[in-house]
Protein backbone atom coordinates (compact mmCIF):
# COMPACT_ATOMS: atom_id res chain seq x y z
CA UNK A 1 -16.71 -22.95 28.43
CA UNK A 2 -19.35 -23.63 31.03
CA UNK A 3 -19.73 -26.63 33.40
CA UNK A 4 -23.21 -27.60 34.99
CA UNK A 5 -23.80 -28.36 38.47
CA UNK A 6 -23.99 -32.52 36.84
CA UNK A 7 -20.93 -32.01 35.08
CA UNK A 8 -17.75 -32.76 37.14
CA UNK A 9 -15.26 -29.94 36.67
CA UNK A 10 -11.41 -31.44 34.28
CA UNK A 11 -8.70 -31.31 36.66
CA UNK A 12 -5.82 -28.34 36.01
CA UNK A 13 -3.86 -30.95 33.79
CA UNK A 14 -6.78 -31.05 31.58
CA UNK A 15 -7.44 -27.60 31.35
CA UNK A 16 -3.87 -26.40 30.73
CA UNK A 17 -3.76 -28.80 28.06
CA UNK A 18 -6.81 -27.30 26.35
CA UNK A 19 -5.27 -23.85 26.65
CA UNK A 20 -2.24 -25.53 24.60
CA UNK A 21 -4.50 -26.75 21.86
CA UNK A 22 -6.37 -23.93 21.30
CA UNK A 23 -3.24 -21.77 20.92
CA UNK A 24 -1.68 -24.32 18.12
CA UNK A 25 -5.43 -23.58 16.07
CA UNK A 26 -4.73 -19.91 16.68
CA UNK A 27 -1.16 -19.98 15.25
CA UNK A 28 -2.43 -22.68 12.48
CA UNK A 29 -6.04 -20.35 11.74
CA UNK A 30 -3.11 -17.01 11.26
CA UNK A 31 -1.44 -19.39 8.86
CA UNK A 32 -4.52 -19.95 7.01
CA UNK A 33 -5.11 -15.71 7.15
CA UNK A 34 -2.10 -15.40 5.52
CA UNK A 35 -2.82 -17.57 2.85
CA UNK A 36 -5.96 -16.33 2.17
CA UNK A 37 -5.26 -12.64 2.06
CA UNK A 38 -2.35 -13.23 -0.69
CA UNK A 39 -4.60 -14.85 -2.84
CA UNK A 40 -7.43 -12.25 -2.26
CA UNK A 41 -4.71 -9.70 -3.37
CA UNK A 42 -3.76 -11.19 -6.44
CA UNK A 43 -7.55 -11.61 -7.43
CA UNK A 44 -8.01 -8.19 -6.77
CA UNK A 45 -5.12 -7.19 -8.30
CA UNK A 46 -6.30 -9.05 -11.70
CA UNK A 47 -9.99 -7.70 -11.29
CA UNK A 48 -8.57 -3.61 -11.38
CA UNK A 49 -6.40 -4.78 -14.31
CA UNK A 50 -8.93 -5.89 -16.25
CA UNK A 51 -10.72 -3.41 -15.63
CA UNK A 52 -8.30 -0.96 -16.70
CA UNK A 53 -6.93 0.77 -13.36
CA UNK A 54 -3.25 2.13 -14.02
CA UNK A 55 -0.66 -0.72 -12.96
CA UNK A 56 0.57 2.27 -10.30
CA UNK A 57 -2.84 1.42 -8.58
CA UNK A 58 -3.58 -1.52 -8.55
CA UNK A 59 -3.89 -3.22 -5.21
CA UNK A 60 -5.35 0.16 -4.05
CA UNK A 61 -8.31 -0.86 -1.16
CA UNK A 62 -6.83 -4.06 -0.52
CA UNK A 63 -5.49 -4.08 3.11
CA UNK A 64 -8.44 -1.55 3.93
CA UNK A 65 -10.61 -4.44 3.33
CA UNK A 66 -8.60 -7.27 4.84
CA UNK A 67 -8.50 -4.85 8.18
CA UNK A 68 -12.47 -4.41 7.92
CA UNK A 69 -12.85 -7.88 7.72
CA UNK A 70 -10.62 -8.59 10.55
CA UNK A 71 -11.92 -5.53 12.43
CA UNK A 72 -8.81 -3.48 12.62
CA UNK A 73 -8.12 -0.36 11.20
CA UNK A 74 -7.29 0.04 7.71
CA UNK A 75 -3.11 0.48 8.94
CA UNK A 76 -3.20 -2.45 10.20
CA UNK A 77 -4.82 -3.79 7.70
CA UNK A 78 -1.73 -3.00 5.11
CA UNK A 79 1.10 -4.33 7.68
CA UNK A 80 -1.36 -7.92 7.91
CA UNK A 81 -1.29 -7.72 4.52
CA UNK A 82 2.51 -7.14 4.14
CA UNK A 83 3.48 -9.97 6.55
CA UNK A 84 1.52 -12.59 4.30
CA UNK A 85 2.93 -11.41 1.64
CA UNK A 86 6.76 -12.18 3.38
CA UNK A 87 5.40 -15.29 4.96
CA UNK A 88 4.00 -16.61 1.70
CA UNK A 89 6.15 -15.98 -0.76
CA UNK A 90 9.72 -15.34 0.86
CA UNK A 91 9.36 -17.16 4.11
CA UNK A 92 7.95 -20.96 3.81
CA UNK A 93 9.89 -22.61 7.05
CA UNK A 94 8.15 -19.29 9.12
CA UNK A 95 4.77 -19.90 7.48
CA UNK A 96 4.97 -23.81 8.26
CA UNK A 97 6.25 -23.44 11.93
CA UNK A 98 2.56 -21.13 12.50
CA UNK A 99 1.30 -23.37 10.58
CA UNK A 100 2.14 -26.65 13.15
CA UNK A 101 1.76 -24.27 16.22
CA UNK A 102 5.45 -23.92 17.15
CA UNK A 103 5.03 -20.29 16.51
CA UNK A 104 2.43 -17.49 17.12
CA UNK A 105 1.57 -14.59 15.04
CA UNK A 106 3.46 -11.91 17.03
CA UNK A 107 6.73 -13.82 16.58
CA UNK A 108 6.50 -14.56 12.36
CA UNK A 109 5.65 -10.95 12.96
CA UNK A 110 8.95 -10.39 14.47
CA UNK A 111 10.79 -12.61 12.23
CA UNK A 112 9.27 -10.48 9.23
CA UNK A 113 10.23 -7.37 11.00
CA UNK A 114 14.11 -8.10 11.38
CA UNK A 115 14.41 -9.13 7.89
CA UNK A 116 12.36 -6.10 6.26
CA UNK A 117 15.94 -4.38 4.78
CA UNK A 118 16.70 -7.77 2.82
CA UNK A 119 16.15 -8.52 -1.08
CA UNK A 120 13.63 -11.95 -1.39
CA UNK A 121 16.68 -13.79 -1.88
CA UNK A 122 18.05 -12.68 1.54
CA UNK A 123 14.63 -13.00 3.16
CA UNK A 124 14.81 -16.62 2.48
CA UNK A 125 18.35 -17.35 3.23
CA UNK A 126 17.79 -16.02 6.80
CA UNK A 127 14.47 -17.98 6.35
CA UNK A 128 16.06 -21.34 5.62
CA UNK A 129 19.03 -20.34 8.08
CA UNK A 130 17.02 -20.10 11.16
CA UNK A 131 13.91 -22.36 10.21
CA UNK A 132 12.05 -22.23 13.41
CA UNK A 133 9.79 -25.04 12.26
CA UNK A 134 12.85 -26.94 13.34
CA UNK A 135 12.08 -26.12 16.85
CA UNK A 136 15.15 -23.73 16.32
CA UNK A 137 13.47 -21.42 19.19
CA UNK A 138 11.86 -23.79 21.37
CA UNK A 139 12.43 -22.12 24.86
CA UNK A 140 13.88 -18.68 23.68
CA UNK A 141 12.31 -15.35 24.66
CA UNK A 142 11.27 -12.28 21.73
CA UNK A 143 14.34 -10.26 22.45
CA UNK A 144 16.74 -14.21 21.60
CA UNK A 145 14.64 -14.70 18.43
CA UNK A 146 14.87 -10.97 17.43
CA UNK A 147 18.75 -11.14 18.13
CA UNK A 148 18.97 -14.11 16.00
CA UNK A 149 16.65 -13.06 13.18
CA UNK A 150 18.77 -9.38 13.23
CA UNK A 151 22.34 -11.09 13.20
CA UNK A 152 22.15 -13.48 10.24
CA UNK A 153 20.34 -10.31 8.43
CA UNK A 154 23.62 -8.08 9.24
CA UNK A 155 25.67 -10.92 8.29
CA UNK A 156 23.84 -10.90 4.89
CA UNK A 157 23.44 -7.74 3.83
CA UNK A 158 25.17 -5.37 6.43
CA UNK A 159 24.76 -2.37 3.76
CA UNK A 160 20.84 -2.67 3.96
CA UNK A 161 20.93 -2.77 7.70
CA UNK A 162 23.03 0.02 8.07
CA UNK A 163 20.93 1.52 5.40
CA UNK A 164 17.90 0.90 7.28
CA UNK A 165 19.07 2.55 11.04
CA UNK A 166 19.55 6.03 8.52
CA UNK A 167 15.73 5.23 7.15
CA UNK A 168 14.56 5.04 10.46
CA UNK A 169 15.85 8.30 11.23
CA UNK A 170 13.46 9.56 8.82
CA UNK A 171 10.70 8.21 10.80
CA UNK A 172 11.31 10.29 13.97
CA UNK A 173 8.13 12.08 15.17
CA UNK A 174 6.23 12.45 18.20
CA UNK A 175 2.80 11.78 19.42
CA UNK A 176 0.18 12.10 21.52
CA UNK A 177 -2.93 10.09 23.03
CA UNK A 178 -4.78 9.71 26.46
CA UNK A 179 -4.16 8.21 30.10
CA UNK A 180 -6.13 7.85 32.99
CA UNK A 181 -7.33 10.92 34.82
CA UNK A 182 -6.86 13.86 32.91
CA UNK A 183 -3.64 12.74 31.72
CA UNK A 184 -1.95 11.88 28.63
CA UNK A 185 1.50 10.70 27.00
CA UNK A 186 3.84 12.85 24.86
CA UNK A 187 5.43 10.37 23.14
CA UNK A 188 8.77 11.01 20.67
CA UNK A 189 10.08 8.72 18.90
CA UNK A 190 14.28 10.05 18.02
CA UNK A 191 17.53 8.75 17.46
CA UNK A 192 19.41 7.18 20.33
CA UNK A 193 21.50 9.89 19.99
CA UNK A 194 19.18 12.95 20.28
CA UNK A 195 16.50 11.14 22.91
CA UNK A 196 19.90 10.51 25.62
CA UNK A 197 20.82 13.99 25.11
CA UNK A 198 17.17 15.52 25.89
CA UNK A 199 16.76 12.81 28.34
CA UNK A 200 19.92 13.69 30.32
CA UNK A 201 19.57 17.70 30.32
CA UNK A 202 16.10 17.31 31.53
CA UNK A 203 17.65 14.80 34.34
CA UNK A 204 20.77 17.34 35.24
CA UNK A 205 17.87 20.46 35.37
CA UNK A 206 15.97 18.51 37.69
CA UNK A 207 18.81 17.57 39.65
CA UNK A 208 19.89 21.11 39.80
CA UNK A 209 16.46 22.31 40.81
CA UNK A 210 16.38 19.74 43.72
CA UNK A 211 19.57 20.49 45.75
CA UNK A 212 18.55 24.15 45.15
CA UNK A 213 15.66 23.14 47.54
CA UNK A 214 12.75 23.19 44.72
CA UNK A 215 9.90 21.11 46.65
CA UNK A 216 8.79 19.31 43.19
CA UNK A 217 9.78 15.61 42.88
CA UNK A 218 12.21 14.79 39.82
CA UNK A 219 9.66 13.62 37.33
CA UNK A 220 7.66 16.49 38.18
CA UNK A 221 10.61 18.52 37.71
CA UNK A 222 11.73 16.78 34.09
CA UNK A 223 7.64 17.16 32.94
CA UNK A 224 7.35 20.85 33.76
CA UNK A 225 10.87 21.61 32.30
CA UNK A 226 9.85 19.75 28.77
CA UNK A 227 6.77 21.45 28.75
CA UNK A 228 8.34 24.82 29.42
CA UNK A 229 11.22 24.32 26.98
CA UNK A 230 9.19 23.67 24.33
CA UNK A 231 6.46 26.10 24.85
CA UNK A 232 9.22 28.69 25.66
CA UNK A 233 6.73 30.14 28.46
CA UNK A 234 7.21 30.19 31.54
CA UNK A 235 4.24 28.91 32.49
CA UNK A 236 4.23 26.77 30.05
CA UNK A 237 0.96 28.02 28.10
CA UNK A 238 0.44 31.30 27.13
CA UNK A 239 -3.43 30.75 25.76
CA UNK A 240 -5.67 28.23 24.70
CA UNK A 241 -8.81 27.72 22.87
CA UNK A 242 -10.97 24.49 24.86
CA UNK A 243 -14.15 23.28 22.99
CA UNK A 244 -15.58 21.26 26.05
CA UNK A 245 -18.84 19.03 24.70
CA UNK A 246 -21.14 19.25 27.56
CA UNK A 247 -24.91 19.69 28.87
CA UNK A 248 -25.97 22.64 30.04
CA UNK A 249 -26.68 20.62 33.21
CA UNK A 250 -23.46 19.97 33.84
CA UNK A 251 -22.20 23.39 33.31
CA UNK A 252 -24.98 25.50 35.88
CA UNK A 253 -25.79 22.63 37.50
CA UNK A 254 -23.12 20.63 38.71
CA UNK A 255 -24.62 17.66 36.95
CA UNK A 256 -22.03 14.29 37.18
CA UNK A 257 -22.74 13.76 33.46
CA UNK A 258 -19.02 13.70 31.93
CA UNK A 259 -17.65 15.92 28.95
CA UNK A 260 -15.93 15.32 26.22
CA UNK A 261 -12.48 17.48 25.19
CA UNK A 262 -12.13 17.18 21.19
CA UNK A 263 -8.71 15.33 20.74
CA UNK A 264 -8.40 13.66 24.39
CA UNK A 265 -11.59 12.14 25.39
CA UNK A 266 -13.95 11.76 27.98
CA UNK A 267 -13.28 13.91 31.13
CA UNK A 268 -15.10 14.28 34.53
CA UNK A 269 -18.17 16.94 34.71
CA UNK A 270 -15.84 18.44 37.74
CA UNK A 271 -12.56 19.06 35.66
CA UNK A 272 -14.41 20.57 33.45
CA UNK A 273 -16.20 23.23 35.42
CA UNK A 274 -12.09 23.65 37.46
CA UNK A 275 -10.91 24.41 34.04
CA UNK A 276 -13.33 27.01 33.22
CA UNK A 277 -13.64 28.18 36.75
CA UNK A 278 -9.88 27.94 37.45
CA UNK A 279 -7.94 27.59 34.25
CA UNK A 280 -4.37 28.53 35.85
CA UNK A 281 -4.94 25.32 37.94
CA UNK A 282 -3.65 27.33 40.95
CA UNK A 283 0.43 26.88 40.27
CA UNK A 284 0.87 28.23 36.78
CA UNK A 285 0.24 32.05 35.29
CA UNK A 286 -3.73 33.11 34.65
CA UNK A 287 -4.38 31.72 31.28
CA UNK A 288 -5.97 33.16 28.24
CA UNK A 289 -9.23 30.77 27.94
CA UNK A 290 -11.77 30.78 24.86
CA UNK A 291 -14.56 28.75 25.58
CA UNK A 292 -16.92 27.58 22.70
CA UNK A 293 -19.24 25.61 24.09
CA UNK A 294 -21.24 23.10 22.16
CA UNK A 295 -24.63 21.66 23.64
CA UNK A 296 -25.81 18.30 22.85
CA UNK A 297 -29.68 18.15 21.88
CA UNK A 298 -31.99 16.03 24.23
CA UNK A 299 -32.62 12.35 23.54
CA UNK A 300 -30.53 11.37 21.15
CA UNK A 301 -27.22 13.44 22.03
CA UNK A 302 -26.46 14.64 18.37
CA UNK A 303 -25.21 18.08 18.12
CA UNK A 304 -27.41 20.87 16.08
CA UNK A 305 -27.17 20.16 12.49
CA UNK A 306 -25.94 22.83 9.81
CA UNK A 307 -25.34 22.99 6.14
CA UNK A 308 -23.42 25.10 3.73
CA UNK A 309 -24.16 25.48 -0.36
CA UNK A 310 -20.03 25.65 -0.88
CA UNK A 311 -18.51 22.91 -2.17
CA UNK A 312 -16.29 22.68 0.23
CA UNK A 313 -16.86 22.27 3.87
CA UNK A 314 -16.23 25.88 5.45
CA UNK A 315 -14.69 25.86 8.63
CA UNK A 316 -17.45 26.20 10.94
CA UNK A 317 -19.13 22.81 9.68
CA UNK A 318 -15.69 21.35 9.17
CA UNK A 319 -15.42 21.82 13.16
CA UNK A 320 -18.63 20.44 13.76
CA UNK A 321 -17.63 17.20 11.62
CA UNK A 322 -14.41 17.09 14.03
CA UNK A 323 -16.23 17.28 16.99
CA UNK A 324 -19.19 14.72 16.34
CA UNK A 325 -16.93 12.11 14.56
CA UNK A 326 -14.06 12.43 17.26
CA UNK A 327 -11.66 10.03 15.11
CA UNK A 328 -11.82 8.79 11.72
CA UNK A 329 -15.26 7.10 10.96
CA UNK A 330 -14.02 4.22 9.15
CA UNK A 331 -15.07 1.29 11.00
CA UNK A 332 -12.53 0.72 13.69
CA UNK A 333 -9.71 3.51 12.20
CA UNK A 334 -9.54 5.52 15.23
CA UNK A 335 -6.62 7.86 13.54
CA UNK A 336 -7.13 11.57 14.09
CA UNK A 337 -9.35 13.48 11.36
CA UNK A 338 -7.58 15.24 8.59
CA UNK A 339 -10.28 15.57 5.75
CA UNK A 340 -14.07 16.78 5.89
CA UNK A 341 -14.92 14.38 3.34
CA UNK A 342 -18.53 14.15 1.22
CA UNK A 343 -19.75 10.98 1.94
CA UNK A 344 -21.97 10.90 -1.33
CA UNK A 345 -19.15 12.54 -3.67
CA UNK A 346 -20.23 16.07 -4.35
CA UNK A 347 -20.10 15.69 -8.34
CA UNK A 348 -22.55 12.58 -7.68
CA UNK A 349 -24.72 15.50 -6.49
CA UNK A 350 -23.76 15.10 -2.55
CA UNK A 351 -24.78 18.07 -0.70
CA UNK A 352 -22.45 20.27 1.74
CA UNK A 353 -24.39 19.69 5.22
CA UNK A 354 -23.68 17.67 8.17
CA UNK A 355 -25.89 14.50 7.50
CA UNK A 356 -23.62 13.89 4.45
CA UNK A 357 -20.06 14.74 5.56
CA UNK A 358 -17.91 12.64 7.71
CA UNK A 359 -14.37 12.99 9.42
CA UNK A 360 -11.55 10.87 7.71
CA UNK A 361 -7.93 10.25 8.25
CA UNK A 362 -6.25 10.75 4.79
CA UNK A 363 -5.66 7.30 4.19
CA UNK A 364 -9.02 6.64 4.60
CA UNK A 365 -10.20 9.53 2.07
CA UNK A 366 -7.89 8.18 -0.59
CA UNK A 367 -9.16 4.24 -0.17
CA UNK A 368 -12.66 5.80 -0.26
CA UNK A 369 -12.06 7.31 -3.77
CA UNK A 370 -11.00 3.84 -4.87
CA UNK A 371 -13.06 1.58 -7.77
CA UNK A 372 -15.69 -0.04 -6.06
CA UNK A 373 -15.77 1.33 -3.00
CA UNK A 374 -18.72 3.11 -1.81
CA UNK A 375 -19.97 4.78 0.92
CA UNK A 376 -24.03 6.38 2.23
CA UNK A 377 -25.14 7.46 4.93
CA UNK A 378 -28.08 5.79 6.65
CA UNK A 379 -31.13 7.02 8.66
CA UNK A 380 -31.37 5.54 12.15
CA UNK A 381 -34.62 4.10 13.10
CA UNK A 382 -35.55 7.32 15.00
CA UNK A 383 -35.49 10.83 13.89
CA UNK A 384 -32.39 12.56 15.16
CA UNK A 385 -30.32 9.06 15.99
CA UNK A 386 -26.38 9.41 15.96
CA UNK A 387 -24.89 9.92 12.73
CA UNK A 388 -24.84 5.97 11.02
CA UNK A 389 -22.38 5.86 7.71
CA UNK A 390 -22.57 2.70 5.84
CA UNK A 391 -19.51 1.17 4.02
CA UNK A 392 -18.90 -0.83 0.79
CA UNK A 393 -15.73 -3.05 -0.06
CA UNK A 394 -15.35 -4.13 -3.89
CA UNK A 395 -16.64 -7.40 -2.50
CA UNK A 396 -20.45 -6.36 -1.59
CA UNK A 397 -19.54 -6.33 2.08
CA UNK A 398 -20.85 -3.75 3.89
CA UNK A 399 -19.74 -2.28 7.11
CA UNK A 400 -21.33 0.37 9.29
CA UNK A 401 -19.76 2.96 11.39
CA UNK A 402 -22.15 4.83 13.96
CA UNK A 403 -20.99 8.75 15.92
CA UNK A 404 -19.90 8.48 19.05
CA UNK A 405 -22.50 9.23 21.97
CA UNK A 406 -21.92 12.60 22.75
CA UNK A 407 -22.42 13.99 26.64
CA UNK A 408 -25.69 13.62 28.22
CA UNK A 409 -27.19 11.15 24.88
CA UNK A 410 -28.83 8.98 28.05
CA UNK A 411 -29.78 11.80 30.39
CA UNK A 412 -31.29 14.12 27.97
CA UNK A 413 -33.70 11.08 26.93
CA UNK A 414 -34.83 10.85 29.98
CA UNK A 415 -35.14 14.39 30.91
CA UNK A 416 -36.97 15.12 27.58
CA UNK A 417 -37.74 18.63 26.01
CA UNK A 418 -37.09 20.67 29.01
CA UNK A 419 -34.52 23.32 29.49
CA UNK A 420 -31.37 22.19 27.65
CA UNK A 421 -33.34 21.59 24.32
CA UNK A 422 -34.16 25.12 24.42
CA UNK A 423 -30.43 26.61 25.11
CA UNK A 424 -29.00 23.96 22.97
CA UNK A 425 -30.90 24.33 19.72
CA UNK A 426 -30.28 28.01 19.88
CA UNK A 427 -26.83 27.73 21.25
CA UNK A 428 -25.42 25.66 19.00
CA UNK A 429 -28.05 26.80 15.72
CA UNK A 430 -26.61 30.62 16.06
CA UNK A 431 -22.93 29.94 16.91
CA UNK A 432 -22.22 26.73 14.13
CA UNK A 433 -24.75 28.53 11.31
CA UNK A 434 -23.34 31.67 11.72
CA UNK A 435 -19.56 30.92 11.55
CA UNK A 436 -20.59 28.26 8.29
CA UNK A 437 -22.40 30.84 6.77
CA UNK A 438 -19.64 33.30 6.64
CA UNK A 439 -17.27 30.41 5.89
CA UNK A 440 -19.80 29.72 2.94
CA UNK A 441 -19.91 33.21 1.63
CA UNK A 442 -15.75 33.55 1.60
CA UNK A 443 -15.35 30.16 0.06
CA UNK A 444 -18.07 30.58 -2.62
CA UNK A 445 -15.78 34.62 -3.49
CA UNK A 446 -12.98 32.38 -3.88
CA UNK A 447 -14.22 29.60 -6.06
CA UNK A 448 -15.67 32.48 -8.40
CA UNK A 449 -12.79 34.25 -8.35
CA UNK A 450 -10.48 30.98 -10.01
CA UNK A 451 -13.27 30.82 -12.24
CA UNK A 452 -11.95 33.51 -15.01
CA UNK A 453 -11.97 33.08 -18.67
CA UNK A 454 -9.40 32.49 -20.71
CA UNK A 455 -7.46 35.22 -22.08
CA UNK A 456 -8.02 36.02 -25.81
CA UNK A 457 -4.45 35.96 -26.82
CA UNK A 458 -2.52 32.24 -27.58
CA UNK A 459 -0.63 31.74 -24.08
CA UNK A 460 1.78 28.42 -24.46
CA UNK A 461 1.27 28.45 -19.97
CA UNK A 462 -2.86 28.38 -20.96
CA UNK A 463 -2.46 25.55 -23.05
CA UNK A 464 -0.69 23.60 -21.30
CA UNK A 465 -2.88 23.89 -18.02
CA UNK A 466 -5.90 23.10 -20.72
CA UNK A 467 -3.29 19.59 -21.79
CA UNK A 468 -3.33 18.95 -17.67
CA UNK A 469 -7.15 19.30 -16.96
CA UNK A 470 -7.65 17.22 -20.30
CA UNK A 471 -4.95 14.56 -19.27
CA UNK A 472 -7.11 15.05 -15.38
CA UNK A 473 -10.28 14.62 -16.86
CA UNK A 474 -9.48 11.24 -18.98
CA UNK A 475 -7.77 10.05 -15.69
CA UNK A 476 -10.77 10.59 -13.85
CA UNK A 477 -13.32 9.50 -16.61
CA UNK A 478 -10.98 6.09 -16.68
CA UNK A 479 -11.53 5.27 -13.25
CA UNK A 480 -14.78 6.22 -13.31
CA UNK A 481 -15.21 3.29 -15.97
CA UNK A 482 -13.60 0.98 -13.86
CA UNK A 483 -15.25 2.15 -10.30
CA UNK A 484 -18.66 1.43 -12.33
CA UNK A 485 -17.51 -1.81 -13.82
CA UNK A 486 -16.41 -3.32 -10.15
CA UNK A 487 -19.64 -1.77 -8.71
CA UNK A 488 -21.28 -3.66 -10.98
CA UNK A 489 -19.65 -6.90 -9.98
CA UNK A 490 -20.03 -6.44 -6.75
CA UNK A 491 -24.05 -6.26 -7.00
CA UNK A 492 -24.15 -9.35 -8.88
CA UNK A 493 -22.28 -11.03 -6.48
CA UNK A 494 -23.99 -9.72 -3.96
CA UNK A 495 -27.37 -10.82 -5.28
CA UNK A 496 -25.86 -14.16 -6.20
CA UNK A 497 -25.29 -14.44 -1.97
């Protein structure tokens, strides 16, 4: 909100009570989400019935196009989804205390959470129990609203809860994503159990290491320890392949132009040339280094295309997918790539090459493949533009999705056709082509090799795998039906907008 220069400025009473109101719409506009993402399901849901998806699918798609319309990625898009669902139809004294502002999204969010082992029944016995639209937790903190929430659930059902600490168990992994400076976390997520254990040796090593005179500080200590542990080097890293995305510029030329490490993110132009120049970093072992480097074109930063007449993507192109995509290029899924997917579907005559393949999470992949859903990718209004792929939800909504800017997109416009067009074309034409076409030429062996006929004697094992592929191919020829029939709606409403 902007005042003028003839506007005299509300005094801090005024403005604090603004900030109040607006929050109440927010809680009240989440509310009216909710609402209007359980009935979109349930119209959706009807719409692949009738059009004769299997009952297993239907709702397929649904929180991937919730998330798109919210602009979050399609996993967030099924939890949104799955807490108006709870709120809805299990949780009415939740739903109405967002509804009148007494409670914001993140804590019916919470609320949901805590309750997620109960039946419906339960759900809304701790629901009515608590009823925060009572101004039950007027005042009270997350961690006295989750205690509540989690104590009349155990007092329910203690079997689910107990139940539901052995589930979660299940879910222990560990991760990994970027910090500041040429950093990142190692996140893993254990039992209490496990993590205190790991946590503690790693403490007592340090420890040990530090009266022993070691000149490291403790975290420094616990870090190199977990690294070397797990590794079981002692330098940690015995060899590693790094597939730095830079200009030639700032490789011979100490340009400042940044690069780009595939599965971290943007790094500085002079930790990149230490790395290559000095890839012990002076305190561990000399490392094994591979370096495939990968110039950017001039002008419009996209890497040097390649194509492949497999069906599948062979390796080399698959890595060229990875590293021009970065993460999944759903609009705003940012999960890591696991499929080199055909954007137009290969058996709708979509060709192997790089203007037609795109980098997908699995999720992703699998909504794609869902009736109605469409995807094509789009020419930018200048030859050689970053990579655009176009979207389409059931609905007729359409969402686009554009490659990342690679290293030196700006600079190279401005330098024009000079020296790195030369070295990149050719750099990255005779490394990428070469590796696909050898990919190509293995994968296309293989394909003809599974091709043989059938032997000439009755096999019972032959016709059952013919009874499969049939049973396959009516599966597939059924949702083709019903792809076609909710494509079709989706034009007519479109053209009815």
């Amino acid at each position: 909100m902007a005042f003028g220069s003839d506007v005299p400025v509300p005094d801090a009473a005024w403005l604090i009570a603004e900030i109040r109101s607006l929050e109440d719409q927010k809680s009240a506009l989440a509310a009216r989400q909710a609402r209007l993402s359980v009935a979109f399901d349930l119209l959706q849901r009807r719409e692949q019935s009738n059009a004769g998806m299997p009952a297993a699918e239907l709702g397929a798609g649904v929180g991937a196009q919730i998330a798109l319309a919210r602009r979050e990625s399609p996993a967030k898009g099924s939890r949104l989804l799955g807490l108006a669902k709870a709120l809805v139809t299990e949780m009415p004294h939740t739903l109405a205390a967002l509804e009148a502002g007494q409670l914001n999204e993140w804590r019916a969010t919470l609320l949901v959470r805590e309750t997620a082992c109960l039946c419906a029944e339960g759900r809304c016995a701790v629901d009515e129990e608590l009823a925060p639209d009572t101004g039950t937790f007027d005042g009270a903190g997350d961690r006295a609203l989750v205690a509540a929430a989690r104590t009349a659930a155990y007092r329910r059902d203690p079997r689910s809860v107990t139940g539901r600490a052995s589930h979660a168990a299940a879910e222990r992994h560990v991760s990994l994503r970027p910090a500041p400076d040429t950093m990142c976390y190692l996140t893993a997520l254990l039992p209490v159990t496990e993590g205190v254990a790991v946590h503690a040796a790693l403490s007592r090593n340090a420890d040990s290491l530090r009266a022993g005179g070691d000149p490291r500080t403790r975290g420094q200590l616990m870090a190199d320890a977990l690294v070397e542990r797990t590794t079981g080097t002692p330098g940690g890293i015995s060899g590693i392949e790094i597939q730095l995305v830079m200009t030639d510029r700032t490789l011979f030329q100490a340009d400042s132009e940044p690069a780009r490490l595939p599965g971290y993110g943007i790094v500085p132009a002079g930790w990149a040339r230490e790395v290559l120049a000095n890839p012990g970093n002076g305190e561990n072992t000399a490392l094994n280094v591979w370096l495939r480097r990968l110039f950017t074109a001039p002008g419009p930063g996209e890497l040097t295309a390649v194509e492949s007449k497999a069906r599948l993507f062979p390796p080399g192109l698959r890595r060229f997918l990875t590293i021009r995509d970065q993460t999944c290029r759903t609009p705003y899924c940012d999960a890591p790539i696991r499929h080199a997917d055909h954007i137009i579907p290969w058996h709708h005559n979509g060709t192997t090459r790089h203007s037609n393949g795109a980098g997908l999470c699995e999720a992703c992949n699998h909504t794609k493949e869902t009736p109605g859903w469409s995807s094509r990718p789009r020419p930018g209004p200048l030859p050689g533009q970053r990579h655009i792929l176009e979207v389409t939800t059931p609905t007729g909504h359409s969402y686009h999705s554009t490659a990342p800017p690679l290293p030196g997109a700006s600079a190279g416009a401005e330098a024009g056709a000079g020296t790195s067009a030369g070295a990149g074309a050719e750099a990255g034409a005779g490394t990428s082509a070469g590796a696909g076409a050898g990919a190509s030429a293995g994968a296309g062996a293989e394909a003809s090799a599974g091709k043989g006929a059938d032997p000439p004697q009755p096999d019972p094992a032959v016709a059952s795998n013919r009874d499969r592929r049939d049973r396959r191919r009516e599966r597939r020829e059924r949702r083709e039906r019903a792809r076609t029939l909710l494509r079709a709606r989706a034009k007519s409403r479109q053209g009815a907008q």
